[in-house]
C-alpha atoms as a PDB file:
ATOM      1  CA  UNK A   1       5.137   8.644  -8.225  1.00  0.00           C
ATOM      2  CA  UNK A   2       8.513   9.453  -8.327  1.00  0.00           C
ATOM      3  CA  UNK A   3      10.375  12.482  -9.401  1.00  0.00           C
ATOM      4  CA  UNK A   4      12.774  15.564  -7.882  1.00  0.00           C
ATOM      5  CA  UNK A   5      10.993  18.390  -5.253  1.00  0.00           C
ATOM      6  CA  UNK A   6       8.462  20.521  -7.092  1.00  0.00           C
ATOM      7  CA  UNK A   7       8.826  18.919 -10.301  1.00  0.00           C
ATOM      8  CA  UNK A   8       5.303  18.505 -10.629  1.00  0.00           C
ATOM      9  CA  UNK A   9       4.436  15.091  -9.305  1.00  0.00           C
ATOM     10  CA  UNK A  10       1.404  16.274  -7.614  1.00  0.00           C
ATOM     11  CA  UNK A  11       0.067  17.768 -10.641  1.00  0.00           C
ATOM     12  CA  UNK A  12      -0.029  14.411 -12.415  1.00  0.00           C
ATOM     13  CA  UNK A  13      -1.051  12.552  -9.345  1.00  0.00           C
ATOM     14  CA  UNK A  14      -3.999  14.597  -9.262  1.00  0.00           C
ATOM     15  CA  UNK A  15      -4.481  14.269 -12.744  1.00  0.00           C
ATOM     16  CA  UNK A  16      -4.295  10.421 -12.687  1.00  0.00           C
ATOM     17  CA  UNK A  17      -6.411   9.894  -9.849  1.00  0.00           C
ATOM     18  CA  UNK A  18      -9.408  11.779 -11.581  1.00  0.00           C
ATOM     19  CA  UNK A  19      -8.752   9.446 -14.899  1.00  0.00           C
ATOM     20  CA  UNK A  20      -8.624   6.596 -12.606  1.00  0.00           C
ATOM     21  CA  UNK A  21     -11.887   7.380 -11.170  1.00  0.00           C
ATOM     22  CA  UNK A  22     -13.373   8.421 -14.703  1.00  0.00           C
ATOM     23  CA  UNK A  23     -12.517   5.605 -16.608  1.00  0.00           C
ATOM     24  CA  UNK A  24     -13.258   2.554 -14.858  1.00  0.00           C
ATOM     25  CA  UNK A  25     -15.064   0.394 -18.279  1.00  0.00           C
ATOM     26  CA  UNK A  26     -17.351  -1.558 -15.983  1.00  0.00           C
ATOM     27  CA  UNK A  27     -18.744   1.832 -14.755  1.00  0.00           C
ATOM     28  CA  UNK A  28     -18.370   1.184 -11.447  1.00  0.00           C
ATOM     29  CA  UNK A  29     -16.761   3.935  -9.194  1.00  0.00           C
ATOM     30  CA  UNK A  30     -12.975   3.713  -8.693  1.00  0.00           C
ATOM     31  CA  UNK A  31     -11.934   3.818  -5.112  1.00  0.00           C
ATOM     32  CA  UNK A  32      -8.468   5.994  -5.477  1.00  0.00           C
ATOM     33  CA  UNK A  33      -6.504   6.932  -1.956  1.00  0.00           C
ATOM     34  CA  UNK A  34      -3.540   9.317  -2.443  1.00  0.00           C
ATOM     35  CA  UNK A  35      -0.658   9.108  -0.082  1.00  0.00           C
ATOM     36  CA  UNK A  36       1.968  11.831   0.198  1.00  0.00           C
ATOM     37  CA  UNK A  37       3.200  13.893   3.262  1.00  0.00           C
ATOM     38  CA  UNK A  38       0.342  15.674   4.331  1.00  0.00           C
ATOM     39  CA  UNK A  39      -1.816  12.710   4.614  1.00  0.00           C
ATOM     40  CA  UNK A  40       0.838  11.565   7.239  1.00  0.00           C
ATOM     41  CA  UNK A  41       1.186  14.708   8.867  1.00  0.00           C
ATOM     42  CA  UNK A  42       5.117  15.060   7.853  1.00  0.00           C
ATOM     43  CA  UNK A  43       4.661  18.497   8.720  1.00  0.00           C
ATOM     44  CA  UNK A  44       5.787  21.124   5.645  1.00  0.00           C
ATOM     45  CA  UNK A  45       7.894  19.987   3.098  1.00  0.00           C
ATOM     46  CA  UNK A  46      11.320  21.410   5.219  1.00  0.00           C
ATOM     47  CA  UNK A  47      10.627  19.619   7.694  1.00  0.00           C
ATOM     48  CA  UNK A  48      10.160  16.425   6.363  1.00  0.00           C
ATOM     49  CA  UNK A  49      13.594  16.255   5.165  1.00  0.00           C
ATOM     50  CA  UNK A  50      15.514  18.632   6.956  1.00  0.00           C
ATOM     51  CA  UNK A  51      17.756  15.715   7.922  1.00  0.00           C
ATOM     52  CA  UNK A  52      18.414  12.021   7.572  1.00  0.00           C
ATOM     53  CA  UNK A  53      16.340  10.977  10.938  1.00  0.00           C
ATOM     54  CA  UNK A  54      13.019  13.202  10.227  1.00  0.00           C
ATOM     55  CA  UNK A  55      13.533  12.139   6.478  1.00  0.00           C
ATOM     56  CA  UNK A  56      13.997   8.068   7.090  1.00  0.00           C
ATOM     57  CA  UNK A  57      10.777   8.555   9.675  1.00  0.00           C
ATOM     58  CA  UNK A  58       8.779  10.657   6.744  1.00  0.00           C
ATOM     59  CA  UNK A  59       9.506   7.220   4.408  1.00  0.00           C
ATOM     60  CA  UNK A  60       8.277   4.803   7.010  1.00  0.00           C
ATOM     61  CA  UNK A  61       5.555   7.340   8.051  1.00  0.00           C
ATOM     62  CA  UNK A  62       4.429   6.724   4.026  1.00  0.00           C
ATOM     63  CA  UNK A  63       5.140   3.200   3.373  1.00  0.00           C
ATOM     64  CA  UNK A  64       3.092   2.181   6.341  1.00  0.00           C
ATOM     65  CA  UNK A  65       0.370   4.261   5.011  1.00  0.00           C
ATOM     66  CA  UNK A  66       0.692   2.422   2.096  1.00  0.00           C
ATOM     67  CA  UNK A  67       0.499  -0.896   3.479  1.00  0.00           C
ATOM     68  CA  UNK A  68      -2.727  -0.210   5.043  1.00  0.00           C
ATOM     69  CA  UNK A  69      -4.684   0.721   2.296  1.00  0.00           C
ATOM     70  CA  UNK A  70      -2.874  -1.758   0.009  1.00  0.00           C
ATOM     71  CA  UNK A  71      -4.640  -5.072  -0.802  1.00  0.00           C
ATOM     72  CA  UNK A  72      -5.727  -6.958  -3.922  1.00  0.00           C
ATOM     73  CA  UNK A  73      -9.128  -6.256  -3.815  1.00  0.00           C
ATOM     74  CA  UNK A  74      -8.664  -2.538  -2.549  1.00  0.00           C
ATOM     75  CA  UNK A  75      -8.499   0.948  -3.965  1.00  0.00           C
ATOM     76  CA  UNK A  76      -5.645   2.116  -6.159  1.00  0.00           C
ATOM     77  CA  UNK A  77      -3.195   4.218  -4.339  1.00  0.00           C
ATOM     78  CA  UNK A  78      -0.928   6.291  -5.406  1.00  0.00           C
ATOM     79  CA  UNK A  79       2.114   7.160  -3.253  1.00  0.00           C
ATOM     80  CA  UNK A  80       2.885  11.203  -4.243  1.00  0.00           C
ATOM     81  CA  UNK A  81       6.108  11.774  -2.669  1.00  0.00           C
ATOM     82  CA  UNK A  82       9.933  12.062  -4.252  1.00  0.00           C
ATOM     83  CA  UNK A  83      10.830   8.034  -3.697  1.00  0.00           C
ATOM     84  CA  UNK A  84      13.998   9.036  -4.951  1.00  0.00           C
ATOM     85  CA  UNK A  85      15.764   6.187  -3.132  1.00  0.00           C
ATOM     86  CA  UNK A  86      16.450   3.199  -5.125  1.00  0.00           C
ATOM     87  CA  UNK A  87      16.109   1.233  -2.343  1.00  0.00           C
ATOM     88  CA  UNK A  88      12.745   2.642  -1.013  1.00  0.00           C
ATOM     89  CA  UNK A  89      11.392   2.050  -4.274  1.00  0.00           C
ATOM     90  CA  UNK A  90      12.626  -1.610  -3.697  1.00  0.00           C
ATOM     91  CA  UNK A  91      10.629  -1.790  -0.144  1.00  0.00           C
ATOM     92  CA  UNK A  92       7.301  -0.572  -2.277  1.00  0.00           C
ATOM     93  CA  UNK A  93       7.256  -3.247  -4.833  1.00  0.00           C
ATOM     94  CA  UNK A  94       7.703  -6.014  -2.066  1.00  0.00           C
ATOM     95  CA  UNK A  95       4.588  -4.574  -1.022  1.00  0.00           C
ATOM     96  CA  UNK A  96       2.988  -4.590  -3.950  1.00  0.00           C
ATOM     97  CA  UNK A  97       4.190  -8.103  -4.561  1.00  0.00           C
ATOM     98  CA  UNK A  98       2.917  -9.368  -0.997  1.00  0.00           C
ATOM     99  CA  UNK A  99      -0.453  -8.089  -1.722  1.00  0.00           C
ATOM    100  CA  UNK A 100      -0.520  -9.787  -5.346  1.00  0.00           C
ATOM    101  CA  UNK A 101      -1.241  -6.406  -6.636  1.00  0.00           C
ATOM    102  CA  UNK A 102      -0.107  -4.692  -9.755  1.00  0.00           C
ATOM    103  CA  UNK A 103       2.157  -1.456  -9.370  1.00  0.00           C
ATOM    104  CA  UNK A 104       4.415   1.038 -11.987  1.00  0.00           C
ATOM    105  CA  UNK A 105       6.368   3.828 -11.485  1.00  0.00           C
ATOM    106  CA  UNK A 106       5.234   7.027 -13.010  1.00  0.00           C
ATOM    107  CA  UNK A 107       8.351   9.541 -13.201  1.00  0.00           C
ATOM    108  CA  UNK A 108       8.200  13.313 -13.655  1.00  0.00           C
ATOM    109  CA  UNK A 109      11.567  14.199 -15.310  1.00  0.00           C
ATOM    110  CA  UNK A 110      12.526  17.801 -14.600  1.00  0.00           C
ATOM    111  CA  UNK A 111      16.179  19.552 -14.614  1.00  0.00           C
ATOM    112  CA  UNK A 112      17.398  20.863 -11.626  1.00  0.00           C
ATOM    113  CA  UNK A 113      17.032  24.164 -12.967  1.00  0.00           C
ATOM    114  CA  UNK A 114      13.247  23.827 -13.924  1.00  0.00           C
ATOM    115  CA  UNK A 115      12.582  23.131 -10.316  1.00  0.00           C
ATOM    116  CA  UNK A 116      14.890  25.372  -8.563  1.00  0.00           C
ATOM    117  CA  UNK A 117      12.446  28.126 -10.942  1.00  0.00           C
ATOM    118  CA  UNK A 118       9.043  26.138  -9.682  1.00  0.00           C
ATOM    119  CA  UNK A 119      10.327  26.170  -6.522  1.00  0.00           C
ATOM    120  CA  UNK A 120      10.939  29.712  -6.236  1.00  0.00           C
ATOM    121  CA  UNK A 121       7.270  30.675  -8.741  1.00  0.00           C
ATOM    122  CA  UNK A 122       5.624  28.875  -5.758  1.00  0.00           C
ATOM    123  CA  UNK A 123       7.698  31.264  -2.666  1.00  0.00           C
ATOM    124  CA  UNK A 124       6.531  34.366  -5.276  1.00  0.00           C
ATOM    125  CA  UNK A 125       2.827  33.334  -5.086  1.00  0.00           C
ATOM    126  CA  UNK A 126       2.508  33.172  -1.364  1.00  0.00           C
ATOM    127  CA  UNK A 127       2.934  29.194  -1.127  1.00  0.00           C
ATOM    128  CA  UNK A 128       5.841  28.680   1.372  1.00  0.00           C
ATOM    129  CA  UNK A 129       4.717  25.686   2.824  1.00  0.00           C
ATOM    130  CA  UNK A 130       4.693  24.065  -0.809  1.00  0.00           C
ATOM    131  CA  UNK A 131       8.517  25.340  -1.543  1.00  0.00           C
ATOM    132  CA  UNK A 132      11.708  24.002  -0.271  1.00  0.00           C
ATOM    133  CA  UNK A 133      14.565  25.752   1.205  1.00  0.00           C
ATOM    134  CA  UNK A 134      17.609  26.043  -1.347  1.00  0.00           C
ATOM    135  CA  UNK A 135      19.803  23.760   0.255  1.00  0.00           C
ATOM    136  CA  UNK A 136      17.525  21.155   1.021  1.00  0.00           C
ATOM    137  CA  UNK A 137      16.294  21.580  -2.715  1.00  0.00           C
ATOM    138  CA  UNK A 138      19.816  20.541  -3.906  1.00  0.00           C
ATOM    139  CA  UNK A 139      20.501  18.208  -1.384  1.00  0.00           C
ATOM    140  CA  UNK A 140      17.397  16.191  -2.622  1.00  0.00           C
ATOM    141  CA  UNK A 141      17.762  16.513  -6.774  1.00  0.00           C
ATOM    142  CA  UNK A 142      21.551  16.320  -5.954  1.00  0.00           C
ATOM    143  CA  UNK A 143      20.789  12.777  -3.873  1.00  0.00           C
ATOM    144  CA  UNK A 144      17.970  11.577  -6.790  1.00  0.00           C
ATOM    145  CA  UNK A 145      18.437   8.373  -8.185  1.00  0.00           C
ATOM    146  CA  UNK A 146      16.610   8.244 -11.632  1.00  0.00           C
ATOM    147  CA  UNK A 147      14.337   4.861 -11.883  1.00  0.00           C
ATOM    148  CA  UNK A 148      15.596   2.109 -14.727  1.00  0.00           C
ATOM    149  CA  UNK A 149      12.860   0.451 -16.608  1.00  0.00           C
ATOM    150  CA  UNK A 150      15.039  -2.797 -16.345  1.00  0.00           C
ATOM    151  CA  UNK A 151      15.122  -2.782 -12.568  1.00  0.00           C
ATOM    152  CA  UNK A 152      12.329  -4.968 -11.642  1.00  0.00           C
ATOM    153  CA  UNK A 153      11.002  -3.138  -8.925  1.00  0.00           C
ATOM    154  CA  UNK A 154      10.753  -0.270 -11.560  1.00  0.00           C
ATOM    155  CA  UNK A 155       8.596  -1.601 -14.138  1.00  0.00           C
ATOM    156  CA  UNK A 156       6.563  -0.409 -15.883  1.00  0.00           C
ATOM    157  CA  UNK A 157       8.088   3.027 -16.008  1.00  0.00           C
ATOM    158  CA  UNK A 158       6.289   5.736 -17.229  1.00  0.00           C
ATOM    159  CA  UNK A 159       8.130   8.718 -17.673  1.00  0.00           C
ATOM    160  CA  UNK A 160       6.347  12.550 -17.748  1.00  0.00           C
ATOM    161  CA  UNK A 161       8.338  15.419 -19.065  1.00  0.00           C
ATOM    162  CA  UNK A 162       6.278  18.706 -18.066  1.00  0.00           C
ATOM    163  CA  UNK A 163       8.506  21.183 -19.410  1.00  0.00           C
ATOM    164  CA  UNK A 164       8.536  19.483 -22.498  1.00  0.00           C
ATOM    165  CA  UNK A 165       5.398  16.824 -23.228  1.00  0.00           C
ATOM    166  CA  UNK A 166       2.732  17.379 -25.903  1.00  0.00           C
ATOM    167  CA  UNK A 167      -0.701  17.295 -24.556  1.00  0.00           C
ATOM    168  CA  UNK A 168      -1.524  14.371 -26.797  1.00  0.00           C
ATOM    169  CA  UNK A 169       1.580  12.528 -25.248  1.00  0.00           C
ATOM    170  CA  UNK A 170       0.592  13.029 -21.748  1.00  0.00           C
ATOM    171  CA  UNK A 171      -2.833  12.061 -22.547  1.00  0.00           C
ATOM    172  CA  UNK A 172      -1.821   9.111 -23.962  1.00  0.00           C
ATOM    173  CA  UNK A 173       0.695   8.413 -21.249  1.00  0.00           C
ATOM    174  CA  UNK A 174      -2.276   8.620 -18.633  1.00  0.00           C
ATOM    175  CA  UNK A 175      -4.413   6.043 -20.491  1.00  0.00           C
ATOM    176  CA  UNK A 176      -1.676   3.581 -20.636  1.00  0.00           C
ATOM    177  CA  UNK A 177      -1.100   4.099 -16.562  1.00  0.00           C
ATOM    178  CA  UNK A 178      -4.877   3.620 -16.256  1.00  0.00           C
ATOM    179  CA  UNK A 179      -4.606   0.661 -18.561  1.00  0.00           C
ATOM    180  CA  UNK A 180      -1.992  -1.189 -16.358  1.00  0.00           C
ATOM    181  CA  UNK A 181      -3.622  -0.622 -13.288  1.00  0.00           C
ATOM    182  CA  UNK A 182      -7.117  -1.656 -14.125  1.00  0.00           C
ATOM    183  CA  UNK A 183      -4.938  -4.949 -15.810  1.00  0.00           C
ATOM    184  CA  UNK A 184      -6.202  -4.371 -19.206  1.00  0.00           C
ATOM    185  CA  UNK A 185      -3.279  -6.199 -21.147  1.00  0.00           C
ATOM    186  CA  UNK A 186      -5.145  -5.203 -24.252  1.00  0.00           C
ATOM    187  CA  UNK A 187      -4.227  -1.835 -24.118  1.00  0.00           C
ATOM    188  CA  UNK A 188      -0.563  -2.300 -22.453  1.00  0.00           C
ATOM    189  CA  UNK A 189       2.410  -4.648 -21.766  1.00  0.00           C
ATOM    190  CA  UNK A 190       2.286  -8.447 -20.338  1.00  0.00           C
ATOM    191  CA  UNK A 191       3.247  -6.862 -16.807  1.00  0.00           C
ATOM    192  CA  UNK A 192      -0.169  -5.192 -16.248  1.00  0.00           C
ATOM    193  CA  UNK A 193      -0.375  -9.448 -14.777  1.00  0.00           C
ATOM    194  CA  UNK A 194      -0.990  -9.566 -10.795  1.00  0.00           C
ATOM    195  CA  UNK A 195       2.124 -10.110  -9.161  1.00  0.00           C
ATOM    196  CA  UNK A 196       2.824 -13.070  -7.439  1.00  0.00           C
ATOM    197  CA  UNK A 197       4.244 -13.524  -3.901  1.00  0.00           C
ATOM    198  CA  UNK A 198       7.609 -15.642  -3.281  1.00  0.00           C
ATOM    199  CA  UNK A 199       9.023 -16.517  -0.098  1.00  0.00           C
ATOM    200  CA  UNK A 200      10.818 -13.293   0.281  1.00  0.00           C
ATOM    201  CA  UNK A 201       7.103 -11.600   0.629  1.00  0.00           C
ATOM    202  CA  UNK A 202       4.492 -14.215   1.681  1.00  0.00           C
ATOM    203  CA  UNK A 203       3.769 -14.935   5.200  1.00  0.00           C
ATOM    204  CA  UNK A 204       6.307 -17.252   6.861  1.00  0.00           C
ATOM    205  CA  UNK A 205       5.422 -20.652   6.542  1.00  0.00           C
ATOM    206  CA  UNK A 206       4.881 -22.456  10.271  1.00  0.00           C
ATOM    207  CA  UNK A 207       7.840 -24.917  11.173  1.00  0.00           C
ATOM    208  CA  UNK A 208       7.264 -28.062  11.178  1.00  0.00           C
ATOM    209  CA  UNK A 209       8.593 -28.817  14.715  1.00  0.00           C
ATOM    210  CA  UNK A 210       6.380 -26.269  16.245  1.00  0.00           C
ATOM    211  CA  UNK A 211       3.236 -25.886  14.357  1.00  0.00           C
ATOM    212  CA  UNK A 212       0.771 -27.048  17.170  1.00  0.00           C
ATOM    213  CA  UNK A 213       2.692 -23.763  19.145  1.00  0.00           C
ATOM    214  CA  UNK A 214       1.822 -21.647  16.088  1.00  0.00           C
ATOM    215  CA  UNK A 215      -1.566 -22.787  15.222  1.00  0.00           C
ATOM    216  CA  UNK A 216      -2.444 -22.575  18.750  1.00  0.00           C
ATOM    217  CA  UNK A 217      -0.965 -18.595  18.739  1.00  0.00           C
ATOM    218  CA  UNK A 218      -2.741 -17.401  15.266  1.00  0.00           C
ATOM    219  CA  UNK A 219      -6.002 -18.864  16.693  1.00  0.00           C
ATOM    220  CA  UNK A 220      -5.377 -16.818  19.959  1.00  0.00           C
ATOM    221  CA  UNK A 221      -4.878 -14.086  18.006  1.00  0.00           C
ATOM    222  CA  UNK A 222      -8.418 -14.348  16.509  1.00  0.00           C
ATOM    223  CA  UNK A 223     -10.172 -14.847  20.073  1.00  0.00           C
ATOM    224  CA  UNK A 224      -8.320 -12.077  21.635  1.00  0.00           C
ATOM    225  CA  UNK A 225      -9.063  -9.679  18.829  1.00  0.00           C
ATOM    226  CA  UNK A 226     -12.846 -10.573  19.636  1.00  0.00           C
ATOM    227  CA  UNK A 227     -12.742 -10.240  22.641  1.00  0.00           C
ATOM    228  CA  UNK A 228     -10.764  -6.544  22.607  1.00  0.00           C
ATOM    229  CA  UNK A 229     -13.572  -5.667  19.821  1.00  0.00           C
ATOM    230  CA  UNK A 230     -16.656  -6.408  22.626  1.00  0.00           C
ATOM    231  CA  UNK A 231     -14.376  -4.706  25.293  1.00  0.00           C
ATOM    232  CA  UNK A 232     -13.998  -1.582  23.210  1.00  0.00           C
ATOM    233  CA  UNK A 233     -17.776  -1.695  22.838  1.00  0.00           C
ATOM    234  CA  UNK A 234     -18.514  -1.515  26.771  1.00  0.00           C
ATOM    235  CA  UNK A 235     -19.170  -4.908  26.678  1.00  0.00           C
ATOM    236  CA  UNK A 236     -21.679  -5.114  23.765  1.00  0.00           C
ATOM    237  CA  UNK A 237     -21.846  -7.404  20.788  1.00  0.00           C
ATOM    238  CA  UNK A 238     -20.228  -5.900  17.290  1.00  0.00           C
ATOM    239  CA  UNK A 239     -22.163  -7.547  15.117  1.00  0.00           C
ATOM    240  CA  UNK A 240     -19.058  -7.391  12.519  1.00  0.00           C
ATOM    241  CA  UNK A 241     -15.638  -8.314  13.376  1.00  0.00           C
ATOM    242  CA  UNK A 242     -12.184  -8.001  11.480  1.00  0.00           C
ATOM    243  CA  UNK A 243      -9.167  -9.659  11.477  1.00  0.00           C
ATOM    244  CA  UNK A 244      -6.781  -7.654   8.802  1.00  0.00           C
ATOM    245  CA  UNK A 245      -6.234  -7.334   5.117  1.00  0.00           C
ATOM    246  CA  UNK A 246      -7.121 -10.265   3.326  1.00  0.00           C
ATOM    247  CA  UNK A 247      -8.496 -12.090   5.942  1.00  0.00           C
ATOM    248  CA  UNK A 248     -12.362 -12.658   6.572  1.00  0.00           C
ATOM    249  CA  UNK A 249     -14.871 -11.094   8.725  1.00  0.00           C
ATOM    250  CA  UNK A 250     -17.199 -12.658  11.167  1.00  0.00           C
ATOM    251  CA  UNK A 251     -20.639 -11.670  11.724  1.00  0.00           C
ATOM    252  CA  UNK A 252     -22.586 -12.572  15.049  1.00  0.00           C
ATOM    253  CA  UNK A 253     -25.707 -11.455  16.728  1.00  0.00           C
ATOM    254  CA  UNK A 254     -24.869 -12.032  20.091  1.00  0.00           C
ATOM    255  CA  UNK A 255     -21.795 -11.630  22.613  1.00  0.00           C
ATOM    256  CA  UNK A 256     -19.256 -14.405  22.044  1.00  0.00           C
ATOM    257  CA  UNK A 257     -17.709 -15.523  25.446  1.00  0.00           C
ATOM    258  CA  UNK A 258     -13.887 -16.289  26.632  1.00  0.00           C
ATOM    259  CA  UNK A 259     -15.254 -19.778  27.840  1.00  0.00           C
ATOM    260  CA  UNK A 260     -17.397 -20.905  24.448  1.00  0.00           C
ATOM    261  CA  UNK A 261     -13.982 -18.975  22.145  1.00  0.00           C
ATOM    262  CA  UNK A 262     -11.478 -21.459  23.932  1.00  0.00           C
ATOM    263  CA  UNK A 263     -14.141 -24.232  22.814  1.00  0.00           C
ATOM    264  CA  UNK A 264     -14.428 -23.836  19.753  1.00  0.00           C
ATOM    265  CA  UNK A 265     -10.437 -22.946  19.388  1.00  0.00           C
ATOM    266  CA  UNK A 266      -9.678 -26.249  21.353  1.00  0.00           C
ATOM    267  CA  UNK A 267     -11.839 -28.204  18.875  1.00  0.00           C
ATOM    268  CA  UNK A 268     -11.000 -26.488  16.063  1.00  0.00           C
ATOM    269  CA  UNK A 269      -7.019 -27.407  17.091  1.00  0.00           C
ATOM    270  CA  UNK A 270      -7.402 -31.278  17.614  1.00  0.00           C
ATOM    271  CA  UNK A 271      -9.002 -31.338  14.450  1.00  0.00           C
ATOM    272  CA  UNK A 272      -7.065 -29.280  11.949  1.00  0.00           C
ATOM    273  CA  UNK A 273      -3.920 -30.729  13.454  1.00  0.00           C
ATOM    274  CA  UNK A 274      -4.467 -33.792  11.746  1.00  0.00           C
ATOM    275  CA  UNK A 275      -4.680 -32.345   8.645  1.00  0.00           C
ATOM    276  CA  UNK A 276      -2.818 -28.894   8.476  1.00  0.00           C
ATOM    277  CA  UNK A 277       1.084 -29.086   7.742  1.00  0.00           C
ATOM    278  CA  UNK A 278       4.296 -27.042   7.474  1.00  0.00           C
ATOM    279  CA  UNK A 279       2.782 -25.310   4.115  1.00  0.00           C
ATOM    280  CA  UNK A 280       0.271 -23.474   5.821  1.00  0.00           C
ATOM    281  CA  UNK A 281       0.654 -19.972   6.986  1.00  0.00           C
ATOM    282  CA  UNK A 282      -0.448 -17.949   9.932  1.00  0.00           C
ATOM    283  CA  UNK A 283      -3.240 -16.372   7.648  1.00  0.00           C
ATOM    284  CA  UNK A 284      -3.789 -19.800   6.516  1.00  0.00           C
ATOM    285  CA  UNK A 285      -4.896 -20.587  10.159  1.00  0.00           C
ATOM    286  CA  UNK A 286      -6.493 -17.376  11.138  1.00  0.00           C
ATOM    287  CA  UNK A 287      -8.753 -17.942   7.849  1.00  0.00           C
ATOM    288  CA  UNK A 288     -10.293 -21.337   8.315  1.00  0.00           C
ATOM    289  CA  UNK A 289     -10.566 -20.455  12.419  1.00  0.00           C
ATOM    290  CA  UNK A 290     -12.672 -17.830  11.660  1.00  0.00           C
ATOM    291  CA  UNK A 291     -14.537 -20.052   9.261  1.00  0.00           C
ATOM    292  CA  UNK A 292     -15.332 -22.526  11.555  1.00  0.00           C
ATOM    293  CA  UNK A 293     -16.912 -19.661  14.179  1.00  0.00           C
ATOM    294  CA  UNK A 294     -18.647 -18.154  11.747  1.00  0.00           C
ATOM    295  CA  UNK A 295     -20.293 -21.423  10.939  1.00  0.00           C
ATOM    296  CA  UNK A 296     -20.788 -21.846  14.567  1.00  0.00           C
ATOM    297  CA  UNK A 297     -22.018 -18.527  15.657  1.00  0.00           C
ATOM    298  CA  UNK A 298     -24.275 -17.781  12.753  1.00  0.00           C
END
């Protein structure tokens, strides 16, 4: 989402996320996570961006909340805050783009007089901790920077004009949202595609000249986040462990060991070393690691 204070974002997140979860065609229920300040605990909206620190930390409080629900095979999420920052809007499509996952911008246009009047309906109805303080108001519509369909980290823009849309044009507005996100190029533009990582947004490659250092360090990192799994579990076997986004689980009966871990990671080392190279990532590693345990611990 993207759009000035209280110029109705929330309304058409809400509104969107219901859709979403409506009109899946396989029939299959629509897993739909909404991010915005409250789900970070911001605080209210004043405080949030009273000031350039509290506002930079609200932005990284949401784009890491964002990164951990974001993943290709994961639930659409929709970011409801102003991302009226070109650049912040930049840092979300790299996201989007590492996780190979399709992503638009949806902006509610309003005048800086319609919300300065939403703004103070919602102080007349008793909702304080929904309005903004005057100043801060036009600081933030004063500070906006309107999205550009032929930025790339901006398309596809949808744009949402509350004071103004027909409700057949903001129905048809929300089925061509819906449309991109489920991918359904029938119904919408050629960039409803997946996107497709680069080097500026895949995992870094591991050099050359040290790659038995770095295969030997993403392996530890699997053993060790066993190991801290069992430990948080007073000792216990988890039956189910998990390694991050994208990565895959392992599944074992019965407690793994330190000793039998560094034998199967020494083994697995002075074999893939031979046939691993420079191309391979640190998630590259991690993946066929835990392969090779959960073919030996199953």
């Amino acid at each position: 989402m993207c759009g000035k204070p209280c110029g109705g974002k929330t309304t058409v997140a809400r509104t969107l996320a219901e859709r979403l979860r409506s009109t899946d065609p396989r029939g299959a229920n629509v897993d739909v996570v909404v991010v915005d300040e409250a789900s970070v605990n911001a605080g209210s909206r004043d405080a949030a961006y009273a000031n350039a620190t509290t506002e930079k930390m609200t932005r990284g409080a949401l784009r890491s909340a964002c990164e951990r629900a974001l993943h290709a095979r994961g639930p659409c999420v929709i970011l409801d805050s102003l991302n009226g920052i070109k650049g912040f809007r930049y840092e979300l499509w790299c996201c989007a783009r590492a996780q190979a996952t399709r992503c638009c911008v949806v902006h509610v246009d309003a005048s800086d007089e319609d919300v300065e009047a939403w703004n103070e309906a919602r102080r007349r109805e008793g909702k304080k901790e929904d309005a903004y303080d005057d100043a801060i108001l036009r600081d933030l519509c004063f500070r906006f920077e309107r999205p550009i369909a032929s930025n790339r980290w901006d398309s596809p823009l949808f744009t949402f004009r509350p004071a103004t849309d027909s409700e057949a044009r903001v129905e048809d507005l929300l089925d061509a949202v819906c449309a991109h996100v489920r991918g359904d190029q029938s119904k919408t533009t050629p960039s409803a595609r997946a996107l497709v990582p680069n080097k500026a947004t895949q995992n870094a490659p591991l050099s050359q000249t040290n790659l038995r250092y770095e295969m030997d360090s993403a392996t530890q990192e699997v053993c060790d986040a066993v190991l801290s799994a069992q430990a948080s579990n007073g000792g216990a076997c988890c039956s189910t462990y998990a390694f991050g986004p994208g990565l895959p689980t392992l599944r074992c009966s019965r407690v793994l060991t330190l000793a039998e871990l560094r034998r199967r990671k020494r083994d697995f080392l002075q074999l893939a070393s031979k046939s691993l190279n420079a191309s391979t990532t640190r998630d590259g590693v991690k993946r066929l690691f835990v392969d090779e345990l959960q073919r030996a611990f199953a």
